[in-house]
Protein backbone atom coordinates (compact mmCIF):
# COMPACT_ATOMS: atom_id res chain seq x y z
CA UNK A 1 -56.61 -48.77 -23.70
CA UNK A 2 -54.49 -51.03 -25.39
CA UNK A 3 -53.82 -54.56 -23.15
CA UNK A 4 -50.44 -55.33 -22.43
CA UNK A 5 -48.89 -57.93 -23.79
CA UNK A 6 -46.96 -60.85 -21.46
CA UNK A 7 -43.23 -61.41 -22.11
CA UNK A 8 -42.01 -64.46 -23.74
CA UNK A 9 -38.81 -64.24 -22.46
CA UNK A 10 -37.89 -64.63 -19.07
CA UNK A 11 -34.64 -62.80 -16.89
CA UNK A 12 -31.39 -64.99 -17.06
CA UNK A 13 -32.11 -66.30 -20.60
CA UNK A 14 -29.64 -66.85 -23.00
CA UNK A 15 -30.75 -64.77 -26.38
CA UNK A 16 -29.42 -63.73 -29.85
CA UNK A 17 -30.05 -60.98 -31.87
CA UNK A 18 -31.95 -61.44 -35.52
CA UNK A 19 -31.05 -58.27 -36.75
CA UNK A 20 -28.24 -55.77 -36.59
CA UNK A 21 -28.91 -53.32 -33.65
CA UNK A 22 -27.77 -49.64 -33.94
CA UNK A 23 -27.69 -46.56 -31.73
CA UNK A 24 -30.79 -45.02 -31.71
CA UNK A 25 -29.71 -42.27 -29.68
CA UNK A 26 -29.32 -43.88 -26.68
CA UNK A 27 -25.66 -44.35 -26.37
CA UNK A 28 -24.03 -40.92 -26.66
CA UNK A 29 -20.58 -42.33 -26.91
CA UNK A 30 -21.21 -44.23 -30.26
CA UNK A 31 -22.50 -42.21 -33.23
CA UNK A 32 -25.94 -41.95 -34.30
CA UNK A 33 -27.12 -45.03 -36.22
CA UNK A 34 -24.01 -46.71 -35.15
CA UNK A 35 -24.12 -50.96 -35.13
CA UNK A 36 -23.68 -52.11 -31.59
CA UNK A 37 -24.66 -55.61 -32.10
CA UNK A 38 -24.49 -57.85 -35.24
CA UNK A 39 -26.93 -60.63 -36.21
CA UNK A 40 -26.32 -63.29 -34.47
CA UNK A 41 -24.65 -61.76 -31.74
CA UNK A 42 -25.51 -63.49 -28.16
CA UNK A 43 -26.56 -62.13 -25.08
CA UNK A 44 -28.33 -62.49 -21.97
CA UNK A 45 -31.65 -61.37 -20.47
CA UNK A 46 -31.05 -58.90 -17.50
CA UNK A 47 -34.20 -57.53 -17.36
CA UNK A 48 -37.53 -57.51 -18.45
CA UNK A 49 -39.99 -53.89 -18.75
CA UNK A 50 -42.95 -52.66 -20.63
CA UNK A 51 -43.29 -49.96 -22.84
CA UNK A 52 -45.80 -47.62 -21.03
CA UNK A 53 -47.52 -46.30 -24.37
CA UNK A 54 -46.91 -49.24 -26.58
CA UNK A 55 -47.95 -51.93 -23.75
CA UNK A 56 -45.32 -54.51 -24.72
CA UNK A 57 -42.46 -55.98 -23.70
CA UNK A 58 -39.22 -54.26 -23.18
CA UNK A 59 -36.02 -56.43 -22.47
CA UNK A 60 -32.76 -55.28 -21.58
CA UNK A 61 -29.83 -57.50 -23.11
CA UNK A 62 -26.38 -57.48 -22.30
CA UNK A 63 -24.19 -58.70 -25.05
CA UNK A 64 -20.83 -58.33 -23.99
CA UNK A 65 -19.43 -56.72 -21.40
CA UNK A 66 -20.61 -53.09 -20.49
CA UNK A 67 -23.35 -53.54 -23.83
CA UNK A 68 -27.07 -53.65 -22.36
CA UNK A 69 -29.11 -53.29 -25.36
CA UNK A 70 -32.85 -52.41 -25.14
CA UNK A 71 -34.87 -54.94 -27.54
CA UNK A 72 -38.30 -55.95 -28.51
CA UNK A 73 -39.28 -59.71 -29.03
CA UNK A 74 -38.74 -59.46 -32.47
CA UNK A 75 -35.20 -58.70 -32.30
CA UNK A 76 -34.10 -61.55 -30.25
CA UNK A 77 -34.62 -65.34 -30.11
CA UNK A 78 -33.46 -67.76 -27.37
CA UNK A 79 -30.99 -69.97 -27.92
């Protein structure tokens, strides 16, 4: 079993992303492989998960209003 790795990041902090984000598949009102948030793009930290089979952190930005982005650590960097 792999250990799970502790969050950097923390709920309520300030964030931007380091790469473009795109849909995934998990917004079915924006096309497949669609940008939803540029490089550079800020956000906030509204909450903080773990992937069950990877056993790392999960956070849940919102950039923008109505935007809540899922993101791995090395996708986002505080500001």
């Amino acid at each position: 079993m792999i250990e799970p790795r502790m969050p950097k990041y923390q709920w309520g902090q300030r964030v931007k992303a380091l790469i473009d984000l795109v849909n995934d598949g998990s917004f079915p009102n924006a096309p497949a492989e669609a940008k939803l948030v540029a490089v550079g793009d800020m956000g906030e930290i509204v909450q903080v998960g773990t992937h069950t089979e990877a056993n790392m952190p999960i956070y849940l930005v919102e950039f923008g209003e109505q935007l809540v982005v899922g993101c791995l650590e090395e996708e986002i960097v505080p500001v």
